[in-house]
PDB file of N, CA and C in Angstrom:
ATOM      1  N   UNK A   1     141.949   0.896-128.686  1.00  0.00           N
ATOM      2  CA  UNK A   1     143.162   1.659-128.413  1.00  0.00           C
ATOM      3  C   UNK A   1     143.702   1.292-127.038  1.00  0.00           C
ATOM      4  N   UNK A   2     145.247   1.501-127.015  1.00  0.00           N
ATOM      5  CA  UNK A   2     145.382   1.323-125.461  1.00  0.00           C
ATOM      6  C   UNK A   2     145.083   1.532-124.519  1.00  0.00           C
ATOM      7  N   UNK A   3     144.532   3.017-124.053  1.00  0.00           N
ATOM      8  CA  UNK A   3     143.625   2.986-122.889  1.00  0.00           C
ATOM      9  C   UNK A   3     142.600   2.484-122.471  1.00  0.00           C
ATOM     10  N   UNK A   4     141.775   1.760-123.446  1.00  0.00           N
ATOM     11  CA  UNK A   4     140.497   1.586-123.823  1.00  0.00           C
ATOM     12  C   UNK A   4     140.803   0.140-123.517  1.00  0.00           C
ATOM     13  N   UNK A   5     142.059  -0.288-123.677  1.00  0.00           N
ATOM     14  CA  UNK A   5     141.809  -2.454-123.523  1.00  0.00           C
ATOM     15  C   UNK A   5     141.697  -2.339-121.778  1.00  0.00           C
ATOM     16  N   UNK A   6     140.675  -3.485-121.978  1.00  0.00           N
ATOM     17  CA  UNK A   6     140.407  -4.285-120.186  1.00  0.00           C
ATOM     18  C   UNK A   6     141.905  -5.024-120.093  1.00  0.00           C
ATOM     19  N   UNK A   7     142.405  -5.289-120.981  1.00  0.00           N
ATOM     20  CA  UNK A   7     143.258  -6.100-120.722  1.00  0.00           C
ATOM     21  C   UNK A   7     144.837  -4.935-119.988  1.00  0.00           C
ATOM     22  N   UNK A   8     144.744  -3.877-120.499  1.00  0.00           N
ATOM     23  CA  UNK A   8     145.825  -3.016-119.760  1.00  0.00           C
ATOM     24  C   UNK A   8     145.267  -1.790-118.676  1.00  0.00           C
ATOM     25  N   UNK A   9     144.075  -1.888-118.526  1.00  0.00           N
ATOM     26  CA  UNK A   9     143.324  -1.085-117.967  1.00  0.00           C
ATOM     27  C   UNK A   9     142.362  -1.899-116.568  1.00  0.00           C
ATOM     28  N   UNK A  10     143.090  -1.737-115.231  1.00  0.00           N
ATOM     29  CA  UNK A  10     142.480  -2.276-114.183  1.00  0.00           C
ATOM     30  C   UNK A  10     141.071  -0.996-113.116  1.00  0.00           C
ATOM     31  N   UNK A  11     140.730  -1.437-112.477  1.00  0.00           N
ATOM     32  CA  UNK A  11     139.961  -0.504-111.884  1.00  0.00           C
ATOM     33  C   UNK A  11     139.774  -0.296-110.388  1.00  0.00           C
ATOM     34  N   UNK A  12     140.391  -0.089-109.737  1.00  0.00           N
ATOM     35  CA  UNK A  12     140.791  -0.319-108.149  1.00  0.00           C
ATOM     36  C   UNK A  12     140.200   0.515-107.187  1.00  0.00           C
ATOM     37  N   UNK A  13     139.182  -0.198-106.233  1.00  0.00           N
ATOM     38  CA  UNK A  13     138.051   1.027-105.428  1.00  0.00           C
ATOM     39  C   UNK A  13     139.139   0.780-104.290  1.00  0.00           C
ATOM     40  N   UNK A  14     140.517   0.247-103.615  1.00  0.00           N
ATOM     41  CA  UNK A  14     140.783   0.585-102.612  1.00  0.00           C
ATOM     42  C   UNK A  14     141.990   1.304-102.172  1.00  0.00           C
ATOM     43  N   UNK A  15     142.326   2.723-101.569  1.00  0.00           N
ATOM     44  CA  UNK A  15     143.017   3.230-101.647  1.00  0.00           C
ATOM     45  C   UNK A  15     144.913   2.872-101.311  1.00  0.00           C
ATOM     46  N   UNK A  16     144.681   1.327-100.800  1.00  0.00           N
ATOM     47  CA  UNK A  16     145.629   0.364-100.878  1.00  0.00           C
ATOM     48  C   UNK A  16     145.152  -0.822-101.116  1.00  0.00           C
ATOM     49  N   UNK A  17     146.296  -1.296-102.470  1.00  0.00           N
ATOM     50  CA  UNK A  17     145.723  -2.780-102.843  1.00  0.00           C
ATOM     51  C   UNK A  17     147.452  -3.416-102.977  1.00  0.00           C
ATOM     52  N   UNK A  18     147.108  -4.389-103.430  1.00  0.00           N
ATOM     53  CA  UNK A  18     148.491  -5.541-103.940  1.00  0.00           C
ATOM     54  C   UNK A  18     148.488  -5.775-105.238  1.00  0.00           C
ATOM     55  N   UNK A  19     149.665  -5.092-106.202  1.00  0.00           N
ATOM     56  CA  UNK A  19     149.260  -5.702-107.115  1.00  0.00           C
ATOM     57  C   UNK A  19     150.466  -7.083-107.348  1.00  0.00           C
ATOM     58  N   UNK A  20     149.981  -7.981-108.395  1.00  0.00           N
ATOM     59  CA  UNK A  20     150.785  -8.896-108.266  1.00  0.00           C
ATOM     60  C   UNK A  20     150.918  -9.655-109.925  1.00  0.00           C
ATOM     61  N   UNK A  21     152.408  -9.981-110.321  1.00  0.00           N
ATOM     62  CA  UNK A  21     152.359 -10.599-111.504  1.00  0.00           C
ATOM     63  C   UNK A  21     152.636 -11.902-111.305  1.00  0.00           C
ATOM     64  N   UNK A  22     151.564 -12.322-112.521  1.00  0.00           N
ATOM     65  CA  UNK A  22     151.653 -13.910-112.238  1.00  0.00           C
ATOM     66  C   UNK A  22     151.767 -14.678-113.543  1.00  0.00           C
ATOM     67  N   UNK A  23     152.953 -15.785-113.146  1.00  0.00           N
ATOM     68  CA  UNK A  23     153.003 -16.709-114.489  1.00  0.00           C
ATOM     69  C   UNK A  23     151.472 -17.134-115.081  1.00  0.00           C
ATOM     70  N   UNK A  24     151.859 -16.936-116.800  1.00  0.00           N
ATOM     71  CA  UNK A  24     150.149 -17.070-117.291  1.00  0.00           C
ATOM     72  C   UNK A  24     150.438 -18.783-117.327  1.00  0.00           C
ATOM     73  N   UNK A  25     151.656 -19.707-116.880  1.00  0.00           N
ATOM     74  CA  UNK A  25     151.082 -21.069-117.499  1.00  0.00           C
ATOM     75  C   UNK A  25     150.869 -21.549-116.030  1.00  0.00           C
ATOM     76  N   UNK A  26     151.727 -21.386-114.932  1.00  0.00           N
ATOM     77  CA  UNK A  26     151.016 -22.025-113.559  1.00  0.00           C
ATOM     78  C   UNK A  26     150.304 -21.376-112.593  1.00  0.00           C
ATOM     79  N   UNK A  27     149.709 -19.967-112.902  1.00  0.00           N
ATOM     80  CA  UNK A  27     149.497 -18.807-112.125  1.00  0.00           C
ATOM     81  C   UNK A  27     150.447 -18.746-110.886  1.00  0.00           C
ATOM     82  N   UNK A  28     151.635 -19.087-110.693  1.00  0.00           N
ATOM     83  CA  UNK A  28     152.564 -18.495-109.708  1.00  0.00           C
ATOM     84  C   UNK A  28     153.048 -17.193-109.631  1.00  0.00           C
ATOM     85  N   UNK A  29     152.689 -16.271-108.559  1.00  0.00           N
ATOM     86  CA  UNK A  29     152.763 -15.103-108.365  1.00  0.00           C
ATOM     87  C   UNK A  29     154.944 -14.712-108.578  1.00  0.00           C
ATOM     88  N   UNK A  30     155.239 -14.406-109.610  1.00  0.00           N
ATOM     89  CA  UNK A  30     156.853 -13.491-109.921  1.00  0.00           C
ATOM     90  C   UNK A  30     156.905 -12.703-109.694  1.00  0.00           C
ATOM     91  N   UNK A  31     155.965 -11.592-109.071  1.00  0.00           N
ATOM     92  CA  UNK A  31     156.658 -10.265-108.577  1.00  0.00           C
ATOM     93  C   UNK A  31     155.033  -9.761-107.921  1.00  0.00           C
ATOM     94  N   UNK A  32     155.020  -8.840-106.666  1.00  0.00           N
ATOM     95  CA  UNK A  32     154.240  -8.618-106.054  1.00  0.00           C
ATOM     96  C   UNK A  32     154.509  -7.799-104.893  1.00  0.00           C
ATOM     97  N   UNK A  33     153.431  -6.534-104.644  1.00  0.00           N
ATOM     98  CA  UNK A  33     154.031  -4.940-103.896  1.00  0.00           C
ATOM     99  C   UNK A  33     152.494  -4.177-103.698  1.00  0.00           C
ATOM    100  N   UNK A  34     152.643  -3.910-102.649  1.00  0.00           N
ATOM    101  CA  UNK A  34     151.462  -3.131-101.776  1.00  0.00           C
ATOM    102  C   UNK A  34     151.685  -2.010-102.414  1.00  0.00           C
ATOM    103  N   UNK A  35     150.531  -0.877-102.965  1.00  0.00           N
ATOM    104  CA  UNK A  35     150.806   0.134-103.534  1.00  0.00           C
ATOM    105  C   UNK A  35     149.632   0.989-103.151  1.00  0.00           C
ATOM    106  N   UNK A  36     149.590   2.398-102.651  1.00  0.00           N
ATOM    107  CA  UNK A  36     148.589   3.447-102.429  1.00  0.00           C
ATOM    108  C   UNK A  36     148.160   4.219-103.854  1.00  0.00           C
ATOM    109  N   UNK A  37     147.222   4.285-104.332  1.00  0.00           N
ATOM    110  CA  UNK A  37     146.585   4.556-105.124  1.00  0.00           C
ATOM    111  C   UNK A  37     146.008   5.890-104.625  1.00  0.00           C
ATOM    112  N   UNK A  38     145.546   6.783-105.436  1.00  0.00           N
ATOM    113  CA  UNK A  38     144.245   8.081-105.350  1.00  0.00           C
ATOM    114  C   UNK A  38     143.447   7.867-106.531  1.00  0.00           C
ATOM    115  N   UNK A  39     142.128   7.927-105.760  1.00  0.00           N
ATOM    116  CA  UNK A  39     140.826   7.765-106.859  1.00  0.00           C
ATOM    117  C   UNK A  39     141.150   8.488-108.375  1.00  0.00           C
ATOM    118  N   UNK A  40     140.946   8.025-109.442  1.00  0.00           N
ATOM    119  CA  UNK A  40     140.998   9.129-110.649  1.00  0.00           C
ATOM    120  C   UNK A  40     141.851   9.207-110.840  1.00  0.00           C
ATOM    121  N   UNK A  41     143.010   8.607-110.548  1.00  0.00           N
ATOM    122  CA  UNK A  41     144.656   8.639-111.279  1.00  0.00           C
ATOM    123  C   UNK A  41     145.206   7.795-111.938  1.00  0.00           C
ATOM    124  N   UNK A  42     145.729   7.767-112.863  1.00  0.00           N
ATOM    125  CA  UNK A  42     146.355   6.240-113.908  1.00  0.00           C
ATOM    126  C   UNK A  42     147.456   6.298-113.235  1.00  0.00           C
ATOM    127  N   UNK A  43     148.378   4.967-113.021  1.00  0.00           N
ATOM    128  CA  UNK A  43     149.253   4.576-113.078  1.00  0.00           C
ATOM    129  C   UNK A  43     149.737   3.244-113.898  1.00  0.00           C
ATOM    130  N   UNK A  44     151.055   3.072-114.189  1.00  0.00           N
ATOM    131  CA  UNK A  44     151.615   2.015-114.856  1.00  0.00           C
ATOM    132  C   UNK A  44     152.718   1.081-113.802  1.00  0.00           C
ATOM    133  N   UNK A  45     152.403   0.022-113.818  1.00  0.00           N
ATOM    134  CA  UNK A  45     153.154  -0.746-112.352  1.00  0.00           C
ATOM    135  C   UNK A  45     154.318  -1.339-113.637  1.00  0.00           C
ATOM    136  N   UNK A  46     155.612  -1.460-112.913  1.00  0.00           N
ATOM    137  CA  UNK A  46     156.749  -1.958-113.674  1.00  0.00           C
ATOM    138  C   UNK A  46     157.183  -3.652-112.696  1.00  0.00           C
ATOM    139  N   UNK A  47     157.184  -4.306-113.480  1.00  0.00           N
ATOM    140  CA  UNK A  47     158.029  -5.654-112.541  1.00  0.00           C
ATOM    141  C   UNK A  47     159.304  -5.586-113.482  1.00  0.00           C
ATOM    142  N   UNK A  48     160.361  -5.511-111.780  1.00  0.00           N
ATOM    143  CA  UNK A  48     161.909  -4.836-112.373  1.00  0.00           C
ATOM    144  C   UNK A  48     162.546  -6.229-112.010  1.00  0.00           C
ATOM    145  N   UNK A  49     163.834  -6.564-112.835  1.00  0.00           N
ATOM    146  CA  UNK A  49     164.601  -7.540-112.045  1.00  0.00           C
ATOM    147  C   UNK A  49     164.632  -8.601-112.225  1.00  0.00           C
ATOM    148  N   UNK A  50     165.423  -9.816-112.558  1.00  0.00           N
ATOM    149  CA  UNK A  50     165.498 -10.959-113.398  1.00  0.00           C
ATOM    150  C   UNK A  50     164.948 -11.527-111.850  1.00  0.00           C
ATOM    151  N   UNK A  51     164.501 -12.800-112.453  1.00  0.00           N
ATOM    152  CA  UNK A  51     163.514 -13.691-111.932  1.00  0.00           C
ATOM    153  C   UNK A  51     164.915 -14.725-110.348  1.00  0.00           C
ATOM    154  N   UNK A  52     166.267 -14.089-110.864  1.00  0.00           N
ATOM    155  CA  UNK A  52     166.871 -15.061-110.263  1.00  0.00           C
ATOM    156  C   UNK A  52     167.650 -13.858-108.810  1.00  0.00           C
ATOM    157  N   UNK A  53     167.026 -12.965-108.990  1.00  0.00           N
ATOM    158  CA  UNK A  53     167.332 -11.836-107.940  1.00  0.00           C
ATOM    159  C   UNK A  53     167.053 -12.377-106.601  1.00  0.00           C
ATOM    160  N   UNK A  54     167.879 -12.361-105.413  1.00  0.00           N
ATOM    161  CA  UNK A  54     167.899 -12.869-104.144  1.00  0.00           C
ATOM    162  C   UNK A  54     166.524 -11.871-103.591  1.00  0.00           C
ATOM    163  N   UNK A  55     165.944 -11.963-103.129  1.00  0.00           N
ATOM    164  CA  UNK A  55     164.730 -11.445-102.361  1.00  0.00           C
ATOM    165  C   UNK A  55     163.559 -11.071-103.471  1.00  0.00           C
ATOM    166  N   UNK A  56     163.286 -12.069-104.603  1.00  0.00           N
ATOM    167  CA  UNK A  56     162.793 -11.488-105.523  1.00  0.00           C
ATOM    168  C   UNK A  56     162.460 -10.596-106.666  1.00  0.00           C
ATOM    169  N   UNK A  57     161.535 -10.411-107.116  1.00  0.00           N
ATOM    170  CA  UNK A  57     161.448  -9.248-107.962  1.00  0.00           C
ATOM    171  C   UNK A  57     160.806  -7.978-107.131  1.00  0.00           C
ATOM    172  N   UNK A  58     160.978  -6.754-107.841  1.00  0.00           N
ATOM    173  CA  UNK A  58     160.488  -5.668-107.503  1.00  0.00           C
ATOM    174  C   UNK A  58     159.740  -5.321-108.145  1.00  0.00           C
ATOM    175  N   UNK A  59     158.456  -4.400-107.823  1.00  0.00           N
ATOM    176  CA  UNK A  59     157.732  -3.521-108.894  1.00  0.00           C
ATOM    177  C   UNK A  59     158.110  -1.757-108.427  1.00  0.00           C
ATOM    178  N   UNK A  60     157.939  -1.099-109.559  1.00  0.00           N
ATOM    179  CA  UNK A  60     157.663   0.012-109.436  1.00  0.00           C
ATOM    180  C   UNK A  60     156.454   0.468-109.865  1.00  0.00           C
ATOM    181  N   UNK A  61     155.662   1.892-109.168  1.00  0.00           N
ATOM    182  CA  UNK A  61     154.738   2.254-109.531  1.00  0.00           C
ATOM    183  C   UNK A  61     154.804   3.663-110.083  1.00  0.00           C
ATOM    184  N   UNK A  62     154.670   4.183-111.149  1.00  0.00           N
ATOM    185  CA  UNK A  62     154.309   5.300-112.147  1.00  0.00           C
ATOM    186  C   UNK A  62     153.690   6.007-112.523  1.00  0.00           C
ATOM    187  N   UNK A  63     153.384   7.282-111.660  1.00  0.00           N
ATOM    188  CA  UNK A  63     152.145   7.627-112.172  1.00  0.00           C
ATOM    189  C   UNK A  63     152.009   8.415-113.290  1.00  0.00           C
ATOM    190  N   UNK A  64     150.646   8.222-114.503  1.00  0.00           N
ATOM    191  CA  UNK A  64     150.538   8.257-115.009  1.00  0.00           C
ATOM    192  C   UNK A  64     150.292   9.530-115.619  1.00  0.00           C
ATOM    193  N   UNK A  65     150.516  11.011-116.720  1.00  0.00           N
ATOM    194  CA  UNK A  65     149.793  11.633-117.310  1.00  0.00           C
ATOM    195  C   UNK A  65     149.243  11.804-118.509  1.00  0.00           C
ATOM    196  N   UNK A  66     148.216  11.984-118.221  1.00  0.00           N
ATOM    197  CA  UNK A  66     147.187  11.233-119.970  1.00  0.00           C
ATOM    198  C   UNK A  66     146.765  12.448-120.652  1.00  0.00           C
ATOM    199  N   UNK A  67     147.354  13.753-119.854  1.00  0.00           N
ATOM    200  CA  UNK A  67     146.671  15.298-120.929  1.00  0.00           C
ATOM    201  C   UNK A  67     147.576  15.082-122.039  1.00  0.00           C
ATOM    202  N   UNK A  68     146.892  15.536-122.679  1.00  0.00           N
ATOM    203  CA  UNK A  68     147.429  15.680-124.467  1.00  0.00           C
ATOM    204  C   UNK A  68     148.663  17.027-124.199  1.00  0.00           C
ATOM    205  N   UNK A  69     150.002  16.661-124.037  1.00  0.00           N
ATOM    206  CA  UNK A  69     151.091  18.114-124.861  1.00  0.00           C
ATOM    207  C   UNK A  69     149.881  18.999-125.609  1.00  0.00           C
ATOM    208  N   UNK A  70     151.012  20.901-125.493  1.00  0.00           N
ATOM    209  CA  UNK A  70     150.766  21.241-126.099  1.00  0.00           C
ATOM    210  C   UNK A  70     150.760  21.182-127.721  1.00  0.00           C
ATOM    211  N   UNK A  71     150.055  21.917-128.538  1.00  0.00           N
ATOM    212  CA  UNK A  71     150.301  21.956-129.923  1.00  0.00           C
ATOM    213  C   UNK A  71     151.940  21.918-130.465  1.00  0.00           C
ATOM    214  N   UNK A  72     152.021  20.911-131.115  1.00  0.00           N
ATOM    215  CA  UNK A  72     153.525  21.280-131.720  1.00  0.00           C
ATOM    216  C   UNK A  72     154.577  20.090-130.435  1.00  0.00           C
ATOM    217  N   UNK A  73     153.987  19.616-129.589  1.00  0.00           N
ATOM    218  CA  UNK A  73     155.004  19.373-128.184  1.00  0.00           C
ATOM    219  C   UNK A  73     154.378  17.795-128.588  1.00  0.00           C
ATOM    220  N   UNK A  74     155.658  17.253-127.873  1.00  0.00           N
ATOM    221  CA  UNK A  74     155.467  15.573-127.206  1.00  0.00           C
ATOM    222  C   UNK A  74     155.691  15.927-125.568  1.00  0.00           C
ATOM    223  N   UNK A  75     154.992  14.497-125.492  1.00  0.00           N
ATOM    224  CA  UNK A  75     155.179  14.114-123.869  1.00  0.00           C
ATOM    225  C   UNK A  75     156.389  12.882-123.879  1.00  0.00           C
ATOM    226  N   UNK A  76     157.756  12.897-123.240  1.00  0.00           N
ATOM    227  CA  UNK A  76     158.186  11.662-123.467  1.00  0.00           C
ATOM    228  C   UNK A  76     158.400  11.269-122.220  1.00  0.00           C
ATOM    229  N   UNK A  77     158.230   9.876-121.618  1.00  0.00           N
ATOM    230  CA  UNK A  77     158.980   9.234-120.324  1.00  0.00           C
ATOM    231  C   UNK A  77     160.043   8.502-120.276  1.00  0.00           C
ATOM    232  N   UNK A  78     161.010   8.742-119.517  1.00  0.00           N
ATOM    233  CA  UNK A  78     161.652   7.867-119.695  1.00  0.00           C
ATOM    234  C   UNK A  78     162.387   7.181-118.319  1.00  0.00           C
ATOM    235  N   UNK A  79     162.204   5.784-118.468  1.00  0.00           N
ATOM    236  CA  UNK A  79     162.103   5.350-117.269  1.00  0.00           C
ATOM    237  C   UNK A  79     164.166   4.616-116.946  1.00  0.00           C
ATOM    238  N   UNK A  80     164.603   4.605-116.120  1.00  0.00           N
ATOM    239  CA  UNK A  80     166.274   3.931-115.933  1.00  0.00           C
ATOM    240  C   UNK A  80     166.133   3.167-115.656  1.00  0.00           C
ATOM    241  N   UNK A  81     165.699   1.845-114.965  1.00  0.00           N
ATOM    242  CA  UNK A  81     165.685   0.801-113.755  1.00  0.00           C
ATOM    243  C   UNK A  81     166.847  -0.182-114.721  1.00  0.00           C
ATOM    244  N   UNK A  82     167.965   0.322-114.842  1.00  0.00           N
ATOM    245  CA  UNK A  82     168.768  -0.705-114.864  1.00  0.00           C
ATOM    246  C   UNK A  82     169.506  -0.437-113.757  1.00  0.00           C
ATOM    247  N   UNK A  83     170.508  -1.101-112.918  1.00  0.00           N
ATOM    248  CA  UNK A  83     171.002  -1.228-111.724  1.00  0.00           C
ATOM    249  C   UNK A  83     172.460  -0.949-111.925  1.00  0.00           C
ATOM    250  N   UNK A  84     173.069  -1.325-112.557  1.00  0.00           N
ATOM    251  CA  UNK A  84     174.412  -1.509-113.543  1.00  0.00           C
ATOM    252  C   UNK A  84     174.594  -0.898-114.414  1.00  0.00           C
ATOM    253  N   UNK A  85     173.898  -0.025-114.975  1.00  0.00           N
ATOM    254  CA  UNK A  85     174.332   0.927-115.860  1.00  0.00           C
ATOM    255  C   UNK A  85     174.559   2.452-115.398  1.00  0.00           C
ATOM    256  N   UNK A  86     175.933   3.291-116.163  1.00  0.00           N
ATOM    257  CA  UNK A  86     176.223   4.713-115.516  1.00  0.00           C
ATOM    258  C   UNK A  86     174.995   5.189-116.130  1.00  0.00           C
ATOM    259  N   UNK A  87     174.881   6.184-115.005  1.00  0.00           N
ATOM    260  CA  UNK A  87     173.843   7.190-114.848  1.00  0.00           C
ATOM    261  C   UNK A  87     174.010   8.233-116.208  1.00  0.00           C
ATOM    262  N   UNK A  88     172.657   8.266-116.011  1.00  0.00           N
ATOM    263  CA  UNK A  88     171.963   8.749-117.282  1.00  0.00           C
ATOM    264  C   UNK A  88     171.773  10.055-117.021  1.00  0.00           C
TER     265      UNK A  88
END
Protein backbone atom coordinates (compact mmCIF):
# COMPACT_ATOMS: atom_id res chain seq x y z
CA UNK A 1 0.00 0.00 0.00
CA UNK A 2 1.14 3.52 -0.25
CA UNK A 3 2.36 4.25 2.98
CA UNK A 4 4.01 1.11 3.29
CA UNK A 5 6.33 1.57 -0.24
CA UNK A 6 10.21 2.47 0.56
CA UNK A 7 9.90 3.86 -2.55
CA UNK A 8 7.38 6.90 -1.32
CA UNK A 9 8.25 6.61 2.20
CA UNK A 10 11.75 8.32 3.35
CA UNK A 11 13.05 8.33 6.96
CA UNK A 12 14.91 11.45 8.17
CA UNK A 13 16.84 11.51 11.77
CA UNK A 14 17.76 15.29 11.11
CA UNK A 15 15.67 18.01 12.20
CA UNK A 16 16.97 19.93 8.99
CA UNK A 17 17.80 18.14 5.85
CA UNK A 18 17.80 18.94 1.87
CA UNK A 19 15.61 17.36 0.02
CA UNK A 20 16.38 17.15 -3.61
CA UNK A 21 14.84 15.84 -7.04
CA UNK A 22 16.88 14.27 -9.36
CA UNK A 23 16.78 13.26 -13.07
CA UNK A 24 16.46 9.26 -12.91
CA UNK A 25 18.59 9.11 -16.42
CA UNK A 26 21.71 11.53 -15.46
CA UNK A 27 21.09 11.94 -11.70
CA UNK A 28 21.12 15.82 -12.17
CA UNK A 29 19.62 17.45 -9.26
CA UNK A 30 15.88 19.65 -10.97
CA UNK A 31 14.66 20.96 -7.96
CA UNK A 32 16.14 21.18 -4.40
CA UNK A 33 15.13 23.09 -0.72
CA UNK A 34 16.31 22.96 2.87
CA UNK A 35 13.32 21.87 4.89
CA UNK A 36 12.73 21.57 8.97
CA UNK A 37 11.15 18.51 9.78
CA UNK A 38 9.64 17.27 13.54
CA UNK A 39 10.33 13.73 14.57
CA UNK A 40 6.99 11.56 13.91
CA UNK A 41 5.41 13.71 11.29
CA UNK A 42 4.66 12.77 7.53
CA UNK A 43 5.08 15.14 5.06
CA UNK A 44 4.69 15.23 1.17
CA UNK A 45 7.45 17.54 -0.66
CA UNK A 46 5.94 19.06 -4.06
CA UNK A 47 8.56 20.11 -6.99
CA UNK A 48 6.52 23.17 -8.45
CA UNK A 49 7.40 24.88 -11.77
CA UNK A 50 8.45 24.04 -15.30
CA UNK A 51 12.00 23.11 -15.60
CA UNK A 52 12.56 26.42 -17.76
CA UNK A 53 11.67 28.86 -14.71
CA UNK A 54 14.49 31.62 -14.22
CA UNK A 55 15.96 30.76 -10.71
CA UNK A 56 14.83 27.24 -10.97
CA UNK A 57 12.38 25.02 -9.60
CA UNK A 58 10.69 25.25 -6.28
CA UNK A 59 9.54 22.69 -3.77
CA UNK A 60 6.89 22.88 -1.39
CA UNK A 61 6.55 21.09 1.81
CA UNK A 62 3.08 19.55 3.19
CA UNK A 63 2.42 18.37 6.07
CA UNK A 64 0.90 15.42 6.25
CA UNK A 65 -2.46 13.93 8.17
CA UNK A 66 -2.77 10.19 8.22
CA UNK A 67 -5.85 9.88 11.07
CA UNK A 68 -8.62 8.14 9.48
CA UNK A 69 -12.00 10.95 9.08
CA UNK A 70 -14.71 10.42 11.02
CA UNK A 71 -17.37 7.66 10.23
CA UNK A 72 -19.38 8.68 7.23
CA UNK A 73 -16.53 11.78 6.48
CA UNK A 74 -13.59 12.12 3.86
CA UNK A 75 -10.43 13.88 4.32
CA UNK A 76 -9.79 15.91 1.05
CA UNK A 77 -6.56 18.17 0.14
CA UNK A 78 -6.37 20.29 -2.07
CA UNK A 79 -3.37 21.80 -3.15
CA UNK A 80 -3.33 25.47 -5.93
CA UNK A 81 0.35 25.96 -6.99
CA UNK A 82 -0.62 27.20 -10.24
CA UNK A 83 0.75 30.82 -10.56
CA UNK A 84 -1.61 32.03 -13.38
CA UNK A 85 -4.63 30.85 -12.52
CA UNK A 86 -7.72 33.10 -10.66
CA UNK A 87 -7.96 32.24 -7.27
CA UNK A 88 -9.73 29.53 -6.10
Amino acid sequence: SYLNTPTYRGVLATPQTQIRFVNKDGGASIGASNFSIVPNTSYTVFLLDSTTRSGGQRLAQVTDVLTAPAAGKVRVRFLHFSPNAPEV
